[in-house]
Protein backbone atom coordinates (compact mmCIF):
# COMPACT_ATOMS: atom_id res chain seq x y z
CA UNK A 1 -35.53 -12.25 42.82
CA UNK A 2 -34.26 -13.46 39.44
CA UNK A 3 -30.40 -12.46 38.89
CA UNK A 4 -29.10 -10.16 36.04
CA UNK A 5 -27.73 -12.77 33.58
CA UNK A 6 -23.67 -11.87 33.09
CA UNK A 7 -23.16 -10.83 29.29
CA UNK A 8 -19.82 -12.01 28.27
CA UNK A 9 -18.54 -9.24 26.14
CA UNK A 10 -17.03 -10.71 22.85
CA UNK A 11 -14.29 -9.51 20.65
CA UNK A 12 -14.28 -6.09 19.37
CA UNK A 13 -16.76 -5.24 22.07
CA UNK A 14 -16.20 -2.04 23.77
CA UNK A 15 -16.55 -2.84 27.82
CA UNK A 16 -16.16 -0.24 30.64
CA UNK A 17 -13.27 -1.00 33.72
CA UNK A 18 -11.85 0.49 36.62
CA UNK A 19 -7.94 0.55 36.47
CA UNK A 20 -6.48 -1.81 39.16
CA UNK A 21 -3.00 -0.66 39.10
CA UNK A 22 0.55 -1.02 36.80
CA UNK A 23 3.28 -3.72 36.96
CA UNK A 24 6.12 -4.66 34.94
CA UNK A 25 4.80 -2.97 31.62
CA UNK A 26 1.11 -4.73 32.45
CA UNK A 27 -2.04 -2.25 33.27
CA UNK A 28 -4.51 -4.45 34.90
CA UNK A 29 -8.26 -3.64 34.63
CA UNK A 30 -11.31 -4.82 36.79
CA UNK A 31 -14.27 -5.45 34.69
CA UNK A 32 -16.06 -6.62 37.48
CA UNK A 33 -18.09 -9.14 37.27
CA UNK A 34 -16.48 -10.77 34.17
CA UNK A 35 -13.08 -10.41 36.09
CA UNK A 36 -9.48 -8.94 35.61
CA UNK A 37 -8.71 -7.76 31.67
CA UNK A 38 -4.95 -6.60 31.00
CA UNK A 39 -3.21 -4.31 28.63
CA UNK A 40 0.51 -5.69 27.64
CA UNK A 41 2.62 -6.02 24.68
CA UNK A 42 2.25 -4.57 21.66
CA UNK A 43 -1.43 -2.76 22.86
CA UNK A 44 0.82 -1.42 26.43
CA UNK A 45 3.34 0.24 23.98
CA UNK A 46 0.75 1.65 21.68
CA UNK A 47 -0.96 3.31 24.80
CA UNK A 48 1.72 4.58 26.61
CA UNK A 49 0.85 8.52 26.35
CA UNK A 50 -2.74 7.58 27.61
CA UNK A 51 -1.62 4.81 30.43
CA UNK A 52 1.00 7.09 32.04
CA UNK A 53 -1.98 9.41 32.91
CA UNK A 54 -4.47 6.81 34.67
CA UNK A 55 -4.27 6.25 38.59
CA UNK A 56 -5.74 3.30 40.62
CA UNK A 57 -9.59 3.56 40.52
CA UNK A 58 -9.72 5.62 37.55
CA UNK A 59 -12.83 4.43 35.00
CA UNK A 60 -11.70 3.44 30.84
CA UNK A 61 -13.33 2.17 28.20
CA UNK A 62 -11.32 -0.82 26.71
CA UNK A 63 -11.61 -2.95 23.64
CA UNK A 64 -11.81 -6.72 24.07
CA UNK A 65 -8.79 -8.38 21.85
CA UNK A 66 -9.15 -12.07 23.00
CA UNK A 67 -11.93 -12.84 26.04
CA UNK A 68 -8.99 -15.56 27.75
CA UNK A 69 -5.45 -15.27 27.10
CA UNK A 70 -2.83 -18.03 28.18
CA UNK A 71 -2.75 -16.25 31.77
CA UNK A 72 -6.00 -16.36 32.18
CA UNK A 73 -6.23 -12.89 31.63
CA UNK A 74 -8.85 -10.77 28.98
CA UNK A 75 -6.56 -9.31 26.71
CA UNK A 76 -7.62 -5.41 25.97
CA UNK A 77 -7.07 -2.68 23.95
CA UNK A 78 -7.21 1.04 25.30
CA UNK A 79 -5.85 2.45 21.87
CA UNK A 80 -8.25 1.02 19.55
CA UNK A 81 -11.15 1.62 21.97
CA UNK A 82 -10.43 5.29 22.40
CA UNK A 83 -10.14 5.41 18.41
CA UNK A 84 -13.82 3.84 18.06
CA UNK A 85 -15.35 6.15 20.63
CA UNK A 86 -14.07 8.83 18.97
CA UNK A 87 -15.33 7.61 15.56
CA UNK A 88 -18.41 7.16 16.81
CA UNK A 89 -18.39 10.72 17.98
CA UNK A 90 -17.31 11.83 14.52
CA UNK A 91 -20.51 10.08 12.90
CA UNK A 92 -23.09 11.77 15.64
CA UNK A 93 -21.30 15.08 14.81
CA UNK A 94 -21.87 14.67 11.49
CA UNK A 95 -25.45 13.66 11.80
CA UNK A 96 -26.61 16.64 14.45
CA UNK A 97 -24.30 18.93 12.33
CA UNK A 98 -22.38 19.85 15.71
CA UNK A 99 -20.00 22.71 15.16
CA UNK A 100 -16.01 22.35 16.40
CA UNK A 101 -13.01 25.02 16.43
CA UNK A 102 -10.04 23.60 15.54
CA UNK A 103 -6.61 24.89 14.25
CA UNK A 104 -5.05 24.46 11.08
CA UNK A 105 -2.03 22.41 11.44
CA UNK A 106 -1.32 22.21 7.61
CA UNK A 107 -2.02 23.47 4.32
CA UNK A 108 -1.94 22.00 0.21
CA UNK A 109 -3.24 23.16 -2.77
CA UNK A 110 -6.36 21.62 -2.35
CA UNK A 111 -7.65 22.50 0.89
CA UNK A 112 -6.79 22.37 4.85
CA UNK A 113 -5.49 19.29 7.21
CA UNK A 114 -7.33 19.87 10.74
CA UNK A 115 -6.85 17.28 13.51
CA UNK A 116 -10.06 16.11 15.87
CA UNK A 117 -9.39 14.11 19.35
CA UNK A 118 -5.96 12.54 17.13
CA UNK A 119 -7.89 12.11 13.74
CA UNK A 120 -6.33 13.98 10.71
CA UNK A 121 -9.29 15.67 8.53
CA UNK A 122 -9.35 17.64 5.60
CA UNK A 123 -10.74 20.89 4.87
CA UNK A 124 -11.30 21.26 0.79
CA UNK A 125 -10.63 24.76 -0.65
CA UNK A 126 -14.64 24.55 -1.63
CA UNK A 127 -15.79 24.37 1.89
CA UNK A 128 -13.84 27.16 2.79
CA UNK A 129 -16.25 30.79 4.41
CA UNK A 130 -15.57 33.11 1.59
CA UNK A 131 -13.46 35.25 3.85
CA UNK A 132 -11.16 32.09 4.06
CA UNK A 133 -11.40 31.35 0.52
CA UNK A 134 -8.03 32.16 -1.67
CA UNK A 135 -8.52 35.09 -4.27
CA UNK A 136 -5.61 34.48 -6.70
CA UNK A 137 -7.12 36.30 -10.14
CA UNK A 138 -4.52 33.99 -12.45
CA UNK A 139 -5.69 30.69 -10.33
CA UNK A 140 -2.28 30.10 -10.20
CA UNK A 141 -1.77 26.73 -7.52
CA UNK A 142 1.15 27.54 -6.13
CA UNK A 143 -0.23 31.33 -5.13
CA UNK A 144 -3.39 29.39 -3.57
CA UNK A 145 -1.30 27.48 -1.50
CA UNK A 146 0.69 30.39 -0.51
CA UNK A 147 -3.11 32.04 0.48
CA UNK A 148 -3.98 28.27 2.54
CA UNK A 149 -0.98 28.64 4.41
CA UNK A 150 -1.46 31.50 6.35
CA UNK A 151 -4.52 29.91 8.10
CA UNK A 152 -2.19 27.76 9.81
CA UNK A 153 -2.50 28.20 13.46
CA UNK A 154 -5.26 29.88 12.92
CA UNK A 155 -8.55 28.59 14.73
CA UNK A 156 -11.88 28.03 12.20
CA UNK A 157 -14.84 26.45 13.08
CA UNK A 158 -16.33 23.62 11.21
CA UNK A 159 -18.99 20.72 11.09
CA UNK A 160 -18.35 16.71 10.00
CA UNK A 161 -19.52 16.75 6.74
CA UNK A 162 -18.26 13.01 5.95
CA UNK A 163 -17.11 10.78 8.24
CA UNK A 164 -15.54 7.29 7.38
CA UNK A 165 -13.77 4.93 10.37
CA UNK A 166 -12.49 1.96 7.65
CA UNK A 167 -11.39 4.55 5.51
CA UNK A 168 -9.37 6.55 8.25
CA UNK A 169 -11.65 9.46 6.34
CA UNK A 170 -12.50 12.56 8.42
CA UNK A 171 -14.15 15.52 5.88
CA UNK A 172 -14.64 19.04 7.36
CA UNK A 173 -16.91 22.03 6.00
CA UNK A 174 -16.74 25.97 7.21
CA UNK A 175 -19.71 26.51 5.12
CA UNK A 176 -22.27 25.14 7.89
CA UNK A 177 -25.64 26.75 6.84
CA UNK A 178 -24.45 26.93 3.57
CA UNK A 179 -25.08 23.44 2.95
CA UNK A 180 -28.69 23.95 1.98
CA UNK A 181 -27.15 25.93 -0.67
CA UNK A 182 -24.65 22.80 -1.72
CA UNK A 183 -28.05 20.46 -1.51
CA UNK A 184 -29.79 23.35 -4.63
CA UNK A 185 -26.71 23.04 -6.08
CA UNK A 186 -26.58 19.25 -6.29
CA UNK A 187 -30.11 19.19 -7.01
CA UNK A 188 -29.23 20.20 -11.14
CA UNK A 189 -27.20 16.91 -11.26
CA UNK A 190 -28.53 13.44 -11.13
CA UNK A 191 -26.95 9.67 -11.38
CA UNK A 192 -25.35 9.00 -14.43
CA UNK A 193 -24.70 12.61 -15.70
CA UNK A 194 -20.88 12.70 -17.07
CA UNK A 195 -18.87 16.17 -15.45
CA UNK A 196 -15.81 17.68 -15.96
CA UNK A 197 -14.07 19.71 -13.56
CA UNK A 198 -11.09 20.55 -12.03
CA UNK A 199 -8.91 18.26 -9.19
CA UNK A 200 -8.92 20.49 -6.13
CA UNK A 201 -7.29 18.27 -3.88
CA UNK A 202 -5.32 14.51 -3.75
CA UNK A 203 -5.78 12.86 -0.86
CA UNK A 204 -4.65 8.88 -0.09
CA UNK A 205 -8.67 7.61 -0.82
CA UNK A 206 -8.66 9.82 -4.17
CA UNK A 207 -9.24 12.81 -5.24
CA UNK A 208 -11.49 16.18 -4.88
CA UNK A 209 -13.14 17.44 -8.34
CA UNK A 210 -14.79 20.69 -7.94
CA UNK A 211 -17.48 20.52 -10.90
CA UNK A 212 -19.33 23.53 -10.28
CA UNK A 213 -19.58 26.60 -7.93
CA UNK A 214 -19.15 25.53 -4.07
CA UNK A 215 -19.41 22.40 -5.07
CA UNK A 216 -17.08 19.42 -5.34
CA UNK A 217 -17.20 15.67 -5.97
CA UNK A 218 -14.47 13.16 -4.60
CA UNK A 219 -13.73 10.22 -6.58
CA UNK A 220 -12.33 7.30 -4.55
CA UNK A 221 -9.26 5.63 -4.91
CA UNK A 222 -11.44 2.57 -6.20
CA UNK A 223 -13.07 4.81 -9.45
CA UNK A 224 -9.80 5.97 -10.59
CA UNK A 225 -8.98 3.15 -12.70
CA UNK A 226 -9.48 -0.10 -13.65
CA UNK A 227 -5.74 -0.66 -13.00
CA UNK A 228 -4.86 -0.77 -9.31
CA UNK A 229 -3.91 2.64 -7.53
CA UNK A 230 -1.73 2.77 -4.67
CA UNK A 231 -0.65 6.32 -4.46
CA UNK A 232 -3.42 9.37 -6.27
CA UNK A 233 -0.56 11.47 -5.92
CA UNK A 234 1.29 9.89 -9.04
CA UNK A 235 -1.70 10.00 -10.91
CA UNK A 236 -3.63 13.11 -10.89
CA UNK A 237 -2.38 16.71 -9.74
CA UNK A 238 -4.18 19.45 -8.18
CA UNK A 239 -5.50 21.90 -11.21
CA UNK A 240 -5.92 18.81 -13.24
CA UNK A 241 -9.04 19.16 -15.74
CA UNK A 242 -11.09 15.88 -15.73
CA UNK A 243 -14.32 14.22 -16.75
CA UNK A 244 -15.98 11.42 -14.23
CA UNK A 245 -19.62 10.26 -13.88
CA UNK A 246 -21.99 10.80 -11.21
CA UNK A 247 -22.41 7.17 -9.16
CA UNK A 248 -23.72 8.82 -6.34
CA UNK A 249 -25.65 11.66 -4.17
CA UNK A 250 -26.53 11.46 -1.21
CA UNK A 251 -27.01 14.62 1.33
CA UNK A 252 -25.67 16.72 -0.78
CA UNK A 253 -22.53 14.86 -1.51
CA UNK A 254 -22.13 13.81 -4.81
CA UNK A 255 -19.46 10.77 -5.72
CA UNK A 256 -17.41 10.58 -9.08
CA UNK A 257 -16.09 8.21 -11.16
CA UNK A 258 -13.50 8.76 -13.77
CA UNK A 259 -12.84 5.04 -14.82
CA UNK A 260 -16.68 4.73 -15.30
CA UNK A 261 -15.86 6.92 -18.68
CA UNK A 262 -13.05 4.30 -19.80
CA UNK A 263 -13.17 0.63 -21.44
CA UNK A 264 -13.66 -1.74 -18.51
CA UNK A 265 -11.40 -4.21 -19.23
CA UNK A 266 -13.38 -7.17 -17.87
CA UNK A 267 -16.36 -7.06 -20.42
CA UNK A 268 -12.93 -8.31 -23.08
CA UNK A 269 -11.66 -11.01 -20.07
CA UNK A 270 -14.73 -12.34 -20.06
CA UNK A 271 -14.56 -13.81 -23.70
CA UNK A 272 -10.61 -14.38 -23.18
CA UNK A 273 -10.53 -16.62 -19.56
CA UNK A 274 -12.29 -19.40 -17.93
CA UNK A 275 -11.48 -21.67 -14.70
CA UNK A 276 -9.06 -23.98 -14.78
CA UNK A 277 -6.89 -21.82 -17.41
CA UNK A 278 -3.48 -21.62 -16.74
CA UNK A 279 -2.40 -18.13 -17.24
CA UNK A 280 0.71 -15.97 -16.76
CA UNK A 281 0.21 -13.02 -14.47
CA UNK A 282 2.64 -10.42 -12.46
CA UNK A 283 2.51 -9.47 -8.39
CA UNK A 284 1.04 -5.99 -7.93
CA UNK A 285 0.47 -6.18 -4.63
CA UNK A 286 0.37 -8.15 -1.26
CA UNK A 287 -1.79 -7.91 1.60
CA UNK A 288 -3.17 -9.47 4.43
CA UNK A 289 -5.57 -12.39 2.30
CA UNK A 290 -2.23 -13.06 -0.22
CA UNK A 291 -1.24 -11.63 -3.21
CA UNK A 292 -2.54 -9.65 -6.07
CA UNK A 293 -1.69 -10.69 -9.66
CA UNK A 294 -2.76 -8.97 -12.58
CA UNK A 295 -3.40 -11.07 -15.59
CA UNK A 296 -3.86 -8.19 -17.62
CA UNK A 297 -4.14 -4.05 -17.41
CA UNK A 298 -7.40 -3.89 -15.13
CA UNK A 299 -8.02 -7.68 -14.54
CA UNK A 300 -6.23 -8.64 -11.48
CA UNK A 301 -7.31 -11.44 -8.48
CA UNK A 302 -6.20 -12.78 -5.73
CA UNK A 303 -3.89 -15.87 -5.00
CA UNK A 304 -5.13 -16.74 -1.50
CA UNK A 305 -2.32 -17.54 1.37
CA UNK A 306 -3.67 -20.56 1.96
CA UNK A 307 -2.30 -21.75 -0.98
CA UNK A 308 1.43 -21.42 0.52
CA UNK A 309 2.60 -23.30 3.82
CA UNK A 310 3.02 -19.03 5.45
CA UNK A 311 3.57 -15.45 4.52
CA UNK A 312 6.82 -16.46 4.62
CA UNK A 313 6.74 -18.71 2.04
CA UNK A 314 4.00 -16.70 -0.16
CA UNK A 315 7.15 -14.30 -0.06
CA UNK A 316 9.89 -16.41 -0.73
CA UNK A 317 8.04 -17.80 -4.09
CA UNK A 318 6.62 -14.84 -5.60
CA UNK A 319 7.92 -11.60 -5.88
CA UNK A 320 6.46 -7.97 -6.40
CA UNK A 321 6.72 -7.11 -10.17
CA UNK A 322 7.64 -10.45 -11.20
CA UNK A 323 5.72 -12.68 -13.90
CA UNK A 324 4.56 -16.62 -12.66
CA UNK A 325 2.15 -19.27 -14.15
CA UNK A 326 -1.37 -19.11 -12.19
CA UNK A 327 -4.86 -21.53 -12.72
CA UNK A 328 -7.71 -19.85 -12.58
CA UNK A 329 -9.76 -20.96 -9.66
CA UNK A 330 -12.85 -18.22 -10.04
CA UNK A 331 -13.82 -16.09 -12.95
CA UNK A 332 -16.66 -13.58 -12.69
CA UNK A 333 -15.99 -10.89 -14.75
CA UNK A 334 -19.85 -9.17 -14.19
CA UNK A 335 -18.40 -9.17 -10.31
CA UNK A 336 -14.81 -8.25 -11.08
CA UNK A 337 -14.38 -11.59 -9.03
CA UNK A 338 -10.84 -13.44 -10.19
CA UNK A 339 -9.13 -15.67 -7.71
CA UNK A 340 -5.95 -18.03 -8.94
CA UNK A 341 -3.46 -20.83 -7.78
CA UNK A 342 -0.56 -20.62 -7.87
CA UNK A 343 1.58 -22.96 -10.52
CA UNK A 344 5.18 -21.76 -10.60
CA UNK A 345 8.19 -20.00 -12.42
């Protein structure tokens, strides 16, 4: 009899273990036959609520971080892998339409925030049961919001209507039949057809535009405008009138763009830059790949960290809001694709 190759599980794989036992800050885990996987560190302290539950012999479902540490050890993750089980509950929910009760734990102007298994969600006004729905005759915001607020603590059920894990995105609906109605609805409106309605809710990934009866649009952070967005909040306002363009429906769900409607400012770039120009540009931002420098309102790329000896040093030459010299490196303005060295003061 043949044996059972071993599959050797590799990062980012979700593997199932049987807790050996706790020492010194260390929660050892037999994934038998691959051998002994720990949680420590950083991942220990992130766990703690869940870890001070589990007993010897108890089963978990762990993330690998790193298949052989310095010990010897498989480095795991029981935070992140109880996050992506539950994300990939939130995406069959959505699909088999699977109704929940939860409680309201807060309430804006535009709508509900619900929590599921530790994921904050959000319950727009629009997807509200009638009953539920605020009846303020003047549409004054601040009276809705007085309305939203006493559903807190109370219990509603809903379906997943949207469901993004990179996003952290977690969209509820009350409506649940009513969504064949939503799909008629969205059936008047195709690609390409420029709307105006009214912001019903700001969230961190954009904003909520209801553009016709029980039925809203979101526009993502991304279509807001051509000039980087950190914060909707300081942009746009709840009651805000606006016109975007359809870029997409799909299931009934219909995506908006309001910088689709304004000059994009690469189709000018294009006949202003090429590589190897030296240009002057200012910090906007800096993330994990480097920093992001903005040549002009809209036209921004990226100066890579491999062009510094660290973070460190990325940080100690350039400075948010400041102007420096840059070369261009890449320049596709069709893509939106800019990427620049960095020169100096």
């Amino acid at each position: 009899m043949k044996n059972t190759p071993i599959v050797v599980p590799k990062v980012d794989d979700l593997v199932d273990g049987i807790v050996i036992g706790l020492q010194a800050s260390t929660l050892y885990v037999d994934l038998a036959p691959l051998g002994t996987g720990i949680i420590y560190g950083r991942e220990y302290n992130r766990a703690k609520d869940i870890i001070r539950s589990l007993k010897s012999g108890d089963k978990i479902a762990v993330k690998m971080i790193e298949p052989e540490n310095e010990r010897g050890y498989m480095t795991l993750s029981l935070k992140e892998a109880k996050e992506e089980i539950v994300w990939r509950e939130a995406e069959e929910m959505q699909k088999t339409k699977a109704p929940i009760t939860l409680a309201v734990k807060e309430a804006n102007k535009g709508g509900l925030v619900l929590e599921w298994n530790g994921i904050p969600g959000f319950l727009p006004t629009s997807q509200l049961k009638s009953e539920h729905y605020p009846r303020v005759d003047d549409g004054d915001k601040d009276k809705i919001e007085t309305e939203l607020k006493k559903l807190v603590g109370e219990k509603l059920k809903v379906t997943v209507i949207s469901s993004n894990q990179k996003e952290k995105k977690l969209i509820f609906s009350e409506k649940g039949n009513d969504m064949e109605e939503i799909k008629e609805i969205v059936s008047k409106y195709k690609v390409g057809d420029i709307v105006e309605g009214e912001i019903t809710g700001v969230v961190d990934f954009g904003v909520f535009i209801k553009i016709d009866q029980n039925l809203e649009g979101l526009a993502h952070i991304s279509e807001l405008d051509w000039v980087l967005i950190d914060n909707p909040a300081s942009k746009f306002k709840v009651g805000e009138k606006v016109k975007a363009q359809i870029i997409n429906i799909t299931e009934g769900k219909v995506s908006l763009s309001i910088k689709a409607l304004k000059t994009n400012p690469w189709n000018e770039a294009k006949d202003k830059y090429k590589t190897s120009q030296e240009v002057s540009g200012v910090v906007i931002k800096f993330n994990k790949h480097g920093a992001l420098v903005s040549i002009e309102e809209g036209v921004a790329g990226l100066v890579h960290i491999s062009g510094f000896k660290s973070e460190e040093d990325m940080k100690e030459k350039l400075d948010l809001g400041k102007s420096y010299k840059f070369k261009i490196a890449t320049f596709e303005p069709k893509d939106h694709k800019l990427t620049l060295l960095y020169i100096g003061q």
